[in-house]
C-alpha atoms as a PDB file:
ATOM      1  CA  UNK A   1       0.000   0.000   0.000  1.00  0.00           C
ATOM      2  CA  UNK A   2       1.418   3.217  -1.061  1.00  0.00           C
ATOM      3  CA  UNK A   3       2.011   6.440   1.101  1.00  0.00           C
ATOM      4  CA  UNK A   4       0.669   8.167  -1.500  1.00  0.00           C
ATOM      5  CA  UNK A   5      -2.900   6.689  -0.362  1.00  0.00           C
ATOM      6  CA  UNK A   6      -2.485   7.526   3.323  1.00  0.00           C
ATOM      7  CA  UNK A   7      -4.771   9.592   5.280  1.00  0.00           C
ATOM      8  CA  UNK A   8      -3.148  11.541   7.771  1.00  0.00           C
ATOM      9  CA  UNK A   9      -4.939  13.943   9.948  1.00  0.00           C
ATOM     10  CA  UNK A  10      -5.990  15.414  12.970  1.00  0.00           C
ATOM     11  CA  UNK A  11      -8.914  13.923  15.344  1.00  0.00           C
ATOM     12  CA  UNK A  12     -11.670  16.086  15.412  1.00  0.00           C
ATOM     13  CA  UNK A  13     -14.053  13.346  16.918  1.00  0.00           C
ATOM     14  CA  UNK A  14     -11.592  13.083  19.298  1.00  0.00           C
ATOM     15  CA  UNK A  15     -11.320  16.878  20.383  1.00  0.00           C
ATOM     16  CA  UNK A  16     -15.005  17.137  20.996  1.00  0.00           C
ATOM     17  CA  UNK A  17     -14.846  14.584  23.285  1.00  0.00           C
ATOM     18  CA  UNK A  18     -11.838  16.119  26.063  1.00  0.00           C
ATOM     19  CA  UNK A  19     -12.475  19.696  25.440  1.00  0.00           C
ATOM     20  CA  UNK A  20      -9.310  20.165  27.087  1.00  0.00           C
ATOM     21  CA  UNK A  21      -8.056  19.835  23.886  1.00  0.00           C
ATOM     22  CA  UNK A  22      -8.375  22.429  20.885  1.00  0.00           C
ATOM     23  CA  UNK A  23      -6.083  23.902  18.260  1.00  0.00           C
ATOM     24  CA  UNK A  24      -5.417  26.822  20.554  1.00  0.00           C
ATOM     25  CA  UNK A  25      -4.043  25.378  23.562  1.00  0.00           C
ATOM     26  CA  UNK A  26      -2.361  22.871  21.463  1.00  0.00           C
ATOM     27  CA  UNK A  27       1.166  22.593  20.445  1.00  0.00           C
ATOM     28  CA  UNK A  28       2.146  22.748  16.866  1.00  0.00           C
ATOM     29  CA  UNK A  29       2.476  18.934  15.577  1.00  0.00           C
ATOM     30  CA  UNK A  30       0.951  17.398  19.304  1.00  0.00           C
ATOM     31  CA  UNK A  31      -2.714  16.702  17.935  1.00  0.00           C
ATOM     32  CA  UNK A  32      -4.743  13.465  18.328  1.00  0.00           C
ATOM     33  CA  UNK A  33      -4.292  11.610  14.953  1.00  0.00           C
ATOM     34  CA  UNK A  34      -6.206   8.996  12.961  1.00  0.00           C
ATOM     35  CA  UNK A  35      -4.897   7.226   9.747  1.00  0.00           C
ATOM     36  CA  UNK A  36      -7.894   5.922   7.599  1.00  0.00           C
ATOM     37  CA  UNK A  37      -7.602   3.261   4.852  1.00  0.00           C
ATOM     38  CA  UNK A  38      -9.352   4.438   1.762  1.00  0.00           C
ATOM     39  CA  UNK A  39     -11.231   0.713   1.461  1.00  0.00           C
ATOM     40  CA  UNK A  40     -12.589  -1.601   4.644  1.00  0.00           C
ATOM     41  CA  UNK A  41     -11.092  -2.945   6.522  1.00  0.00           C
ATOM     42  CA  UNK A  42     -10.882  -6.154   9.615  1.00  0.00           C
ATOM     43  CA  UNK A  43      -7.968  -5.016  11.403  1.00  0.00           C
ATOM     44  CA  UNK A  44      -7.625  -1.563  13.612  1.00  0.00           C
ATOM     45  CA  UNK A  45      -4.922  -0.478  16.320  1.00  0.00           C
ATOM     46  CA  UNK A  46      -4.623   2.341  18.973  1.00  0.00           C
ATOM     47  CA  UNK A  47      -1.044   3.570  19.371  1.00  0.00           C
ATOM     48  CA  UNK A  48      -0.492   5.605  22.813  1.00  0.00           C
ATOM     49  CA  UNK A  49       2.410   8.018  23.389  1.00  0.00           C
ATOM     50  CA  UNK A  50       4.369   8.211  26.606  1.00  0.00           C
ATOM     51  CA  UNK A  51       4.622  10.185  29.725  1.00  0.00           C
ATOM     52  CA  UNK A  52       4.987  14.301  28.946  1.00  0.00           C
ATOM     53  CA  UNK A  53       5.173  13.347  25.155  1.00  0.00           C
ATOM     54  CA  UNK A  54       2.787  13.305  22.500  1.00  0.00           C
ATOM     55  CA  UNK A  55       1.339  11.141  19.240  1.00  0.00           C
ATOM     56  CA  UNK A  56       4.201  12.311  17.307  1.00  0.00           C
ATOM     57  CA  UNK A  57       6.547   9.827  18.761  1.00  0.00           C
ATOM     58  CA  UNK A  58       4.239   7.053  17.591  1.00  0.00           C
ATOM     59  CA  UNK A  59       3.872   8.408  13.530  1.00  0.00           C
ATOM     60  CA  UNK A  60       6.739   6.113  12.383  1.00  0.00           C
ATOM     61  CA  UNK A  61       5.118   3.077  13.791  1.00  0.00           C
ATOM     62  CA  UNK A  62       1.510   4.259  12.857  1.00  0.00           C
ATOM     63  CA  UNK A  63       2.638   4.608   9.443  1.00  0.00           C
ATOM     64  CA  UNK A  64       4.056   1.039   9.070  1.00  0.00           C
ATOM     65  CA  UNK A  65       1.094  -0.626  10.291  1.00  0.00           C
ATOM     66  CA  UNK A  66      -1.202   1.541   8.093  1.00  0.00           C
ATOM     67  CA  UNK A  67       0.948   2.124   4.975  1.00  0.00           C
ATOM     68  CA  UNK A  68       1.947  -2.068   4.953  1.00  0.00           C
ATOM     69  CA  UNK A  69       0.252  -3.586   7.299  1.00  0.00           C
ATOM     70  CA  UNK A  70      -3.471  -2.631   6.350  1.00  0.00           C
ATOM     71  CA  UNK A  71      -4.737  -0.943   9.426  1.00  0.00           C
ATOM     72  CA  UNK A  72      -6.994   1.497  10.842  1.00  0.00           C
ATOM     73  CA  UNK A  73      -5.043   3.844  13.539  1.00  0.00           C
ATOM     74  CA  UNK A  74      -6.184   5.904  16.355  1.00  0.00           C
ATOM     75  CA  UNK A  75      -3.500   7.743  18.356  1.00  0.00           C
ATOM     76  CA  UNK A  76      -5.303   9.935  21.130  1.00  0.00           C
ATOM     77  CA  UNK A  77      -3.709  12.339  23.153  1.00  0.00           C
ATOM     78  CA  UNK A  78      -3.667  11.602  26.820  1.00  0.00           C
ATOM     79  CA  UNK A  79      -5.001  14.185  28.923  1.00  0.00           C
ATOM     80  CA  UNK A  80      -2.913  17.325  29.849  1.00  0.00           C
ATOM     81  CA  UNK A  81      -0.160  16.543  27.596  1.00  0.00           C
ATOM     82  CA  UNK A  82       1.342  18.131  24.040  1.00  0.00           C
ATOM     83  CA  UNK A  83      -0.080  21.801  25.649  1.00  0.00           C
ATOM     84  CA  UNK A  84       0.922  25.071  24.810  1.00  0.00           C
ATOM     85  CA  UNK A  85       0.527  25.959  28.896  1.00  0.00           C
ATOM     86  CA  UNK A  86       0.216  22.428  30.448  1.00  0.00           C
ATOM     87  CA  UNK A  87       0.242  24.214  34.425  1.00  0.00           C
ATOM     88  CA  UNK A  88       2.875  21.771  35.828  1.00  0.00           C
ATOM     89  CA  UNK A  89       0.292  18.925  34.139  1.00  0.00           C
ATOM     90  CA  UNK A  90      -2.010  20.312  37.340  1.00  0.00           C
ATOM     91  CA  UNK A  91      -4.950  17.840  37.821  1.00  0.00           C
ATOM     92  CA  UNK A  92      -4.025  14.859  35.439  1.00  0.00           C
ATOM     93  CA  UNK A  93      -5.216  11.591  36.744  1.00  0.00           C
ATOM     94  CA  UNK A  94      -4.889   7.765  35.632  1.00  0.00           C
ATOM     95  CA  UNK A  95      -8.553   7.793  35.018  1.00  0.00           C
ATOM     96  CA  UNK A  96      -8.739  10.133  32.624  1.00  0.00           C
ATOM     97  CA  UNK A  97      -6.150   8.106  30.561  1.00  0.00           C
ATOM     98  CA  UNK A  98      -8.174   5.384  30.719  1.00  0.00           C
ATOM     99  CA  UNK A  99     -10.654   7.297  29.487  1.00  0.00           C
ATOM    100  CA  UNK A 100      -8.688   8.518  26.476  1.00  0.00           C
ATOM    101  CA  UNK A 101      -7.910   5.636  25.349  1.00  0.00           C
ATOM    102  CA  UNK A 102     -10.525   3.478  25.942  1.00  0.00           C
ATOM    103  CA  UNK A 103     -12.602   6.577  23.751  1.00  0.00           C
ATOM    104  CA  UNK A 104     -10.077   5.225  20.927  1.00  0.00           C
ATOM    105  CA  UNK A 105     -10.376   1.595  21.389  1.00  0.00           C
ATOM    106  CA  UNK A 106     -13.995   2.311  20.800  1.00  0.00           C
ATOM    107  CA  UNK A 107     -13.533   4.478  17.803  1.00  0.00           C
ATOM    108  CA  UNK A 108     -11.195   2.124  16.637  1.00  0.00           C
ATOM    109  CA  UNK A 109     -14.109  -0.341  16.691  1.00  0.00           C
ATOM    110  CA  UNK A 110     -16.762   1.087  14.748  1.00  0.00           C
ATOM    111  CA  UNK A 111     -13.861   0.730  11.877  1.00  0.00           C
ATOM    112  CA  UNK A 112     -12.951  -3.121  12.137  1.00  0.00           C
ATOM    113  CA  UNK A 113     -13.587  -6.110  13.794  1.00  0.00           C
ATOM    114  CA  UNK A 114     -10.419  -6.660  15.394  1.00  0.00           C
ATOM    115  CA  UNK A 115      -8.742  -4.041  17.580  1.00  0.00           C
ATOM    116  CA  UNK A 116      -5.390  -4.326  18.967  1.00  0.00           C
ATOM    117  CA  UNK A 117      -3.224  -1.798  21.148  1.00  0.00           C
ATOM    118  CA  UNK A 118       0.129  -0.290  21.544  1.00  0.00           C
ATOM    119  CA  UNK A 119       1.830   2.143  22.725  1.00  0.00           C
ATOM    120  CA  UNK A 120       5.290   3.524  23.706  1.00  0.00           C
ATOM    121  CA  UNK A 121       6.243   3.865  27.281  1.00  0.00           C
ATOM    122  CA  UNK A 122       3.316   5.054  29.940  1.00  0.00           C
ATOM    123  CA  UNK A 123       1.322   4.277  26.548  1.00  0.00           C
ATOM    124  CA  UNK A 124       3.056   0.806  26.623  1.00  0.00           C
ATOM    125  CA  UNK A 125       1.160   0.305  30.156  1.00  0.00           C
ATOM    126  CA  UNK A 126      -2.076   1.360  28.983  1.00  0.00           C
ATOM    127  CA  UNK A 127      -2.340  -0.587  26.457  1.00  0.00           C
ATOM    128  CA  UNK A 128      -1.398  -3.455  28.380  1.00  0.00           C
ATOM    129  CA  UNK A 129      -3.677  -2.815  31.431  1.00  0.00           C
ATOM    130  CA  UNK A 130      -6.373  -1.777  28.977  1.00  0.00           C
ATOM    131  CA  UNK A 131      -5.428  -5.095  26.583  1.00  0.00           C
ATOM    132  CA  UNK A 132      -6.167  -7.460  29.906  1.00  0.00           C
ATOM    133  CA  UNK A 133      -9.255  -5.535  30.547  1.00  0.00           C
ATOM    134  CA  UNK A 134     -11.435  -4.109  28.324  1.00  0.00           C
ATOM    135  CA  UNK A 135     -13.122  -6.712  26.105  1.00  0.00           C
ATOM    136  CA  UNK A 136     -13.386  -4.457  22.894  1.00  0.00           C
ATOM    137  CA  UNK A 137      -9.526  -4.789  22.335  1.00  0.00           C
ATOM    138  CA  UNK A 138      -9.627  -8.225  20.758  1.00  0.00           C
ATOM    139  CA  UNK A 139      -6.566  -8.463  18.976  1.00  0.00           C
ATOM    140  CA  UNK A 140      -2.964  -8.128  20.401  1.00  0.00           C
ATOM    141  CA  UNK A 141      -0.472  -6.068  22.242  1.00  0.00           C
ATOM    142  CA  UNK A 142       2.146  -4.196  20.981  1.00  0.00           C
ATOM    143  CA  UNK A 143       4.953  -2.545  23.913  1.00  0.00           C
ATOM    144  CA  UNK A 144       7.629  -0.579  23.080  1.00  0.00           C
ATOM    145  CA  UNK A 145       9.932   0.529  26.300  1.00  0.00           C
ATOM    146  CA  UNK A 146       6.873   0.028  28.041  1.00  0.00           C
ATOM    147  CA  UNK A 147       6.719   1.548  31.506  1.00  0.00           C
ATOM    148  CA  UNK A 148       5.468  -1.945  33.866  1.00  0.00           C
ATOM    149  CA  UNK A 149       8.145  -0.693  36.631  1.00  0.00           C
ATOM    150  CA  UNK A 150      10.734   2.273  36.729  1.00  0.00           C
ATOM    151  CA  UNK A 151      14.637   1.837  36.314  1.00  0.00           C
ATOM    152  CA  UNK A 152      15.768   1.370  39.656  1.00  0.00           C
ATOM    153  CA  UNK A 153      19.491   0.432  38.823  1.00  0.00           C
ATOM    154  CA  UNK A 154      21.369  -2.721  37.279  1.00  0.00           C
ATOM    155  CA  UNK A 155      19.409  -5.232  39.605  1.00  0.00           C
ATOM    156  CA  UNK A 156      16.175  -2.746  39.962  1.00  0.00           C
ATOM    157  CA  UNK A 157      16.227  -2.399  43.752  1.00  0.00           C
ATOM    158  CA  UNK A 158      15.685   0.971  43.808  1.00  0.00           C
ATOM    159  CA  UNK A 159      13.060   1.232  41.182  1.00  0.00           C
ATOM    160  CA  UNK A 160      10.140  -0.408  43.328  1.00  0.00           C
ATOM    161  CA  UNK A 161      10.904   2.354  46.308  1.00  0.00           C
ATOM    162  CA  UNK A 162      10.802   5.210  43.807  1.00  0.00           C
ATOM    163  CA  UNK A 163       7.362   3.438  42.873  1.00  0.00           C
ATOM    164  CA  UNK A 164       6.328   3.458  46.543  1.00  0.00           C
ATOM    165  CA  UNK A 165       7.632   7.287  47.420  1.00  0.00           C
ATOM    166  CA  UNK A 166       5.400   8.590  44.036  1.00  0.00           C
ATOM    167  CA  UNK A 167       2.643   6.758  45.587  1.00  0.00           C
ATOM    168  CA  UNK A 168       2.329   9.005  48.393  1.00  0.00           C
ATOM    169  CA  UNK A 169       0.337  12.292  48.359  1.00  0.00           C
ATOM    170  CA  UNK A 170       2.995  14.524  50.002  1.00  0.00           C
ATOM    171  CA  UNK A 171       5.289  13.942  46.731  1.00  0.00           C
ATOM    172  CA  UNK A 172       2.855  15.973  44.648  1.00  0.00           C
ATOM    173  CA  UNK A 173       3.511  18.787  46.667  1.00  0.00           C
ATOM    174  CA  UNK A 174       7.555  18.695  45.965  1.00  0.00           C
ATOM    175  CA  UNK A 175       7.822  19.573  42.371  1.00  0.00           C
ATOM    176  CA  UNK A 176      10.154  21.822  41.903  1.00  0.00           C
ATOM    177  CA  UNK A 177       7.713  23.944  39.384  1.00  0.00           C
ATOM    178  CA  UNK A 178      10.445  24.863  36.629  1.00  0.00           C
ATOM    179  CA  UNK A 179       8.156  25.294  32.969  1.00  0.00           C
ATOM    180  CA  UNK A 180       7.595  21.978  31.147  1.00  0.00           C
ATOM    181  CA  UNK A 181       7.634  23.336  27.139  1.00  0.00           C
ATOM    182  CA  UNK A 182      11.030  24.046  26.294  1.00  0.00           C
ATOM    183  CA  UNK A 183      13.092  23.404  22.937  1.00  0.00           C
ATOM    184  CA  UNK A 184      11.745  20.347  22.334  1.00  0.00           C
ATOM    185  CA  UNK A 185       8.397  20.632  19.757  1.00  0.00           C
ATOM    186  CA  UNK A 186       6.909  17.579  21.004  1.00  0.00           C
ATOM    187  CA  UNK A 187       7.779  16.633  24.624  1.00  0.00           C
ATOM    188  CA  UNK A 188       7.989  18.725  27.373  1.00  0.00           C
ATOM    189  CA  UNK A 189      11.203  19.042  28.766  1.00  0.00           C
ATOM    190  CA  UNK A 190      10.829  17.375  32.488  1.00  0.00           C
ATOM    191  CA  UNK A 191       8.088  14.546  34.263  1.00  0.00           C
ATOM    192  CA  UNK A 192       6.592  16.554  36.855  1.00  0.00           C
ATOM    193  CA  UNK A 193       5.703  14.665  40.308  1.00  0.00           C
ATOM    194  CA  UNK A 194       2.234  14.481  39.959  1.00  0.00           C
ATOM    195  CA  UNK A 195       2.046  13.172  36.545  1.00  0.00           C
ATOM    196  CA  UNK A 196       4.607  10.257  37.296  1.00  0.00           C
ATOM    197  CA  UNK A 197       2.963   9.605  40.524  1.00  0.00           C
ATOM    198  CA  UNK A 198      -0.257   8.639  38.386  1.00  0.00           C
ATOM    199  CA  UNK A 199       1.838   6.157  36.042  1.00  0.00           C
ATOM    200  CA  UNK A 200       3.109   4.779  39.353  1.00  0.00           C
ATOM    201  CA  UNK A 201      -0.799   3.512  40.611  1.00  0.00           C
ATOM    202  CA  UNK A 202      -1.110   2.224  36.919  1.00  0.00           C
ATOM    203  CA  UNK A 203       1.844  -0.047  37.825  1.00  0.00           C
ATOM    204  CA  UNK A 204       0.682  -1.081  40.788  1.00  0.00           C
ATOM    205  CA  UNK A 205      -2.764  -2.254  39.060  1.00  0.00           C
ATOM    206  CA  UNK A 206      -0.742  -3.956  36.037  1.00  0.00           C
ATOM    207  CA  UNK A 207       1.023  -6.196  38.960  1.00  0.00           C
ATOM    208  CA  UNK A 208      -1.984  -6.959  40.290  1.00  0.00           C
ATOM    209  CA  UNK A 209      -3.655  -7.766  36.804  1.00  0.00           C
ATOM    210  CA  UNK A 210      -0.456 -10.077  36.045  1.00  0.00           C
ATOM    211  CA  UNK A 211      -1.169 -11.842  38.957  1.00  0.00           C
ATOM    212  CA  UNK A 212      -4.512 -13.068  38.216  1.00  0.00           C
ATOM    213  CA  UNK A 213      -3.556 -16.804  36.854  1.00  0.00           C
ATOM    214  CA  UNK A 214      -6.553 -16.482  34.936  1.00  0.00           C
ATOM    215  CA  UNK A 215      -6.745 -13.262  33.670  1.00  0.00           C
ATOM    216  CA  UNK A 216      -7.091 -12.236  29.923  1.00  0.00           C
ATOM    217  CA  UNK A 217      -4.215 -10.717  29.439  1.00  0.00           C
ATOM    218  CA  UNK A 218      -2.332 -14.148  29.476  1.00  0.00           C
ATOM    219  CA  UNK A 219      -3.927 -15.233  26.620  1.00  0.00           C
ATOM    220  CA  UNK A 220      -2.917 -12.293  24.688  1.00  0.00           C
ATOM    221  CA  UNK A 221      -0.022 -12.129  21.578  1.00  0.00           C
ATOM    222  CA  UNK A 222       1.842  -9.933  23.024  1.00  0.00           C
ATOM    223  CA  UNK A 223       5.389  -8.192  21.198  1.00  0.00           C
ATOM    224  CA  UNK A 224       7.420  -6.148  23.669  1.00  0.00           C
ATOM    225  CA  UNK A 225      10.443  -4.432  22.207  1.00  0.00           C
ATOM    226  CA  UNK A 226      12.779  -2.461  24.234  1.00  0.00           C
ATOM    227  CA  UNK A 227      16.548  -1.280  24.463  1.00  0.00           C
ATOM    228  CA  UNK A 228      19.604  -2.497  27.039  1.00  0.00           C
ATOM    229  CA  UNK A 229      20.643   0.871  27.231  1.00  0.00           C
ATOM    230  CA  UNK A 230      17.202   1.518  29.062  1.00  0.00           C
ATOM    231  CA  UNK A 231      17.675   3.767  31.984  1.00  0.00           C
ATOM    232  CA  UNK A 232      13.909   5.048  32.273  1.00  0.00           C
ATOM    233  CA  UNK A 233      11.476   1.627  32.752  1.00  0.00           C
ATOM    234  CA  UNK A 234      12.172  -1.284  34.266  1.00  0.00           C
ATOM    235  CA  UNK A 235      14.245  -4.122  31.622  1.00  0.00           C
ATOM    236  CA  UNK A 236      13.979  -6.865  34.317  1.00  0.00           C
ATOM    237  CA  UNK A 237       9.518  -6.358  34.451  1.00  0.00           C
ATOM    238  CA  UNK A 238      10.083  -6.340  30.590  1.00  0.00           C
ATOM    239  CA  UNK A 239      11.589 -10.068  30.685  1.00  0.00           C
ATOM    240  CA  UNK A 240       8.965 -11.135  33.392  1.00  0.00           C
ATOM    241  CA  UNK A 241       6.205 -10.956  30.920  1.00  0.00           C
ATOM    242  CA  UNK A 242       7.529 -14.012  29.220  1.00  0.00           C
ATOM    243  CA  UNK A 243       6.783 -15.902  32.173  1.00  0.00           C
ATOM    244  CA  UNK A 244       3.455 -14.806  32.470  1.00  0.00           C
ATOM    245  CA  UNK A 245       2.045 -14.918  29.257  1.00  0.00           C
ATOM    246  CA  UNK A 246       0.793 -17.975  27.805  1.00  0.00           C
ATOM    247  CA  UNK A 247       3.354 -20.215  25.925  1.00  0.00           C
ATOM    248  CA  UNK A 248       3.970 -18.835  22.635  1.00  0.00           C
ATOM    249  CA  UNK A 249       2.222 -15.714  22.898  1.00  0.00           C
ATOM    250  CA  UNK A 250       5.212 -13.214  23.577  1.00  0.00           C
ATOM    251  CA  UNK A 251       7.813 -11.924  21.011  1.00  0.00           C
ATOM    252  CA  UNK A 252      10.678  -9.635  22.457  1.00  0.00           C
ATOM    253  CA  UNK A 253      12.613  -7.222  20.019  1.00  0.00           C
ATOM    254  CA  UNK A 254      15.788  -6.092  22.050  1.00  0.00           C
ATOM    255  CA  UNK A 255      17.955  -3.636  20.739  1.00  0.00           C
ATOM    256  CA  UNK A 256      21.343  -4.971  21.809  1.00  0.00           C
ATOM    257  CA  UNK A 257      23.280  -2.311  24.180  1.00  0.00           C
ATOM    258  CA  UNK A 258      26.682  -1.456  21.818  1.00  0.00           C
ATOM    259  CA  UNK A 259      23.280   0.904  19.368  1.00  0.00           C
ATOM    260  CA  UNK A 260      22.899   2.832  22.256  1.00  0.00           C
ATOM    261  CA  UNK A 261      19.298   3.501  21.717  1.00  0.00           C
ATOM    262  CA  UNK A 262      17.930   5.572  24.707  1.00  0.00           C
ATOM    263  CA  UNK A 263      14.265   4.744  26.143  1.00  0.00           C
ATOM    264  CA  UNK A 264      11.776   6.786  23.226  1.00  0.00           C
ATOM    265  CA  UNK A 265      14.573   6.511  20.567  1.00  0.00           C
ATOM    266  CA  UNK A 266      13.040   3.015  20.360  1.00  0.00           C
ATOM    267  CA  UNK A 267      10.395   4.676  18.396  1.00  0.00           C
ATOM    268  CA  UNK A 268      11.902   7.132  16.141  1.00  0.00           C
ATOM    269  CA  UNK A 269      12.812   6.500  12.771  1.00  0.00           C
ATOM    270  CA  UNK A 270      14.048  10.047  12.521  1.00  0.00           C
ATOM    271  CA  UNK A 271      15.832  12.248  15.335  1.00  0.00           C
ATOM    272  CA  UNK A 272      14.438  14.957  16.513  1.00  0.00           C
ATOM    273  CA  UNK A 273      15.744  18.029  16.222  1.00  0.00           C
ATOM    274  CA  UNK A 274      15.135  21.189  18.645  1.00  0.00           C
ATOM    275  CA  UNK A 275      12.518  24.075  17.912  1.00  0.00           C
ATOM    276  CA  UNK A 276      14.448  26.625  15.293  1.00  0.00           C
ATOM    277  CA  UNK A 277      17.558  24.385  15.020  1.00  0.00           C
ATOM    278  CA  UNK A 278      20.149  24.510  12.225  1.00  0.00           C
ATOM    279  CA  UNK A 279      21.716  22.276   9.668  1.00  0.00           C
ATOM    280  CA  UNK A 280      24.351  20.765  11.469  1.00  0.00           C
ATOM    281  CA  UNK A 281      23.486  20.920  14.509  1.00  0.00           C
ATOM    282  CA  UNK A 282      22.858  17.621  17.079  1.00  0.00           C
ATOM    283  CA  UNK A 283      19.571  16.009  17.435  1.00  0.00           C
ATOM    284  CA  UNK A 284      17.703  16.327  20.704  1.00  0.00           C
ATOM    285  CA  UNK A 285      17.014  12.333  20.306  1.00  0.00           C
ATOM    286  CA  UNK A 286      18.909  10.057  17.824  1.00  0.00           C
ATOM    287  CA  UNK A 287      16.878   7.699  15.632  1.00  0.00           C
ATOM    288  CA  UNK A 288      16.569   3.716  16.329  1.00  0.00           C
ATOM    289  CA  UNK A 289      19.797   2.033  14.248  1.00  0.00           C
ATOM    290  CA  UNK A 290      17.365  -1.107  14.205  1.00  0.00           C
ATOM    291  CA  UNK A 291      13.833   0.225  13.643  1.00  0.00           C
ATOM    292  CA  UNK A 292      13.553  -1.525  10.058  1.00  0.00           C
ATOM    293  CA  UNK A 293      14.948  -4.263  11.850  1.00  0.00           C
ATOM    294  CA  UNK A 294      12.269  -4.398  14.739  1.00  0.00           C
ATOM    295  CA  UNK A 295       9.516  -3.185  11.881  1.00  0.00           C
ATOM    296  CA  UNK A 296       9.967  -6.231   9.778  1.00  0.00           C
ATOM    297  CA  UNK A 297      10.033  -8.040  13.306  1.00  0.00           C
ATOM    298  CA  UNK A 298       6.510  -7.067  13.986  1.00  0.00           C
ATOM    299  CA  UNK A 299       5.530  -7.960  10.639  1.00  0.00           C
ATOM    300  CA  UNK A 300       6.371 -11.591  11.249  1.00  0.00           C
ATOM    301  CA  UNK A 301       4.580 -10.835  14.608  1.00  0.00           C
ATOM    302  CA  UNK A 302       1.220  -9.442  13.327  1.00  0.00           C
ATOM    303  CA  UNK A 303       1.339 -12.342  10.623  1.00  0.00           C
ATOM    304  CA  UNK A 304       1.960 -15.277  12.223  1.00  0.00           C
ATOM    305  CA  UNK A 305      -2.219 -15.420  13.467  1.00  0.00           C
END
């Protein structure tokens, strides 16, 4: 399928639902997205972004699964991200996430009958806790650095206290309040306290979910692809999923440590390059060495049904 045929736009649907969202208090390039096939049909996915990011960060990927894979693709924007003036991300809440995507999975519906999720990071969790527990997503999983625990060091000890700390209200209260939109045209340039404290109750209810013996998410396909060089979710949680899910059922893609890939570079296809930069100058986040490599990975993935 040609890119010629693509349809590539913003998601009005989607801004009428979370009026929090509207081309004047968003950033340039952060919108909700949808890509449409021009005939029917069976197969849809939702592709999430991560934490303080936006659906930029999962075009590449979007692209691939529409342009070759023959998909539908909803990527919504979770709630108080990709702003002009996000207010320290003031308010945001795991529920509303849910909410956002779960408003996808269900647009993604009314377009095929089988719906699958994915998403990059904090998007990576969604999609899994969502995958295990909404019955409209009825195809697979797709993870990419996906944030089931934070880095807590080379054996992790540290990452399940940070987890702990975040989960108590008094942290919320300690951000140091320095702006979040800097030079970077679609991230902001810090995780504030409050927003990472809300990823850290979603892990806590994707643990408990995994530990259901007969929960759905077992029986999901599940690919999970991720870098060594890591330093932002938890590598170990990554490898635990193997053990969980049912025999057969998980792929892992894992971008060997001597690339150097950082934690979102696992997505990009393309670096990134800072607001009013010059030719020559160094990218704010290298590309993935390997992502034609882990594309034609999730090819064999998606086709082996």
């Amino acid at each position: 399928m040609s890119a010629e045929k693509e349809q590539c736009c913003s998601w009005s649907e989607y801004e009428k639902e979370f009026p929090f969202f509207s081309d004047q208090t968003l950033r340039p390039g952060c919108h909700p997205r949808k890509l449409l096939q021009t005939k029917q049909t069976g197969k849809a996915i939702v592709l999430v972004h991560g934490l303080t990011d936006s659906p930029f960060y999962m075009l590449a990927i979007a692209k691939y699964f529409h342009n070759f894979l023959g998909y539908n693709v909803f990527m919504p924007l979770l709630q108080r991200h990709g702003m002009k003036h996000p207010e320290g991300m003031a308010g945001v809440t795991l529920e509303q996430w849910n909410k956002n995507v779960a408003f996808a999975i269900r647009a993604a519906a009314e377009t095929a009958d089988r719906v699958s999720v994915g998403g990059l990071s904090t998007g990576g969790a969604l999609s899994l806790y969502l995958g295990g527990t909404d019955s409209t997503v009825t195809g697979d999983v797709y993870l990419f650095s996906a944030a089931l625990g934070l880095y807590g060091g080379p054996f992790g000890f540290m990452g399940d206290l940070v987890e702990i700390l975040l989960r108590r209200t008094v942290v919320r209260y300690l951000d140091n309040g320095k702006h979040l939109v800097g030079n970077h045209p679609y991230r902001y340039d810090r995780v504030p306290l409050n927003s990472a404290a809300e990823l850290s109750r979603l892990i806590l209810k994707i643990d408990g979910m995994l530990k259901n013996p007969s929960g759905a998410i077992r029986k999901k396909r599940i690919f999970a692809a991720w870098s060594e060089c890591d330093r932002v979710v938890s590598v170990r949680k990554l490898n635990q999923l193997k053990n969980i899910i049912n025999k057969n059922q998980f792929f892992s893609f894992v971008v060997p440590q001597k690339k150097q890939v950082d934690h979102a570079c696992v997505v990009l296809d393309q670096p990134i390059y800072a607001t009013g930069s010059h030719p020559g100058d160094a990218p704010l986040e290298k590309a993935n060495p390997s992502f034609a490599e882990m594309m034609t990975a999730l090819s064999k993935f998606e086709s082996a049904i």
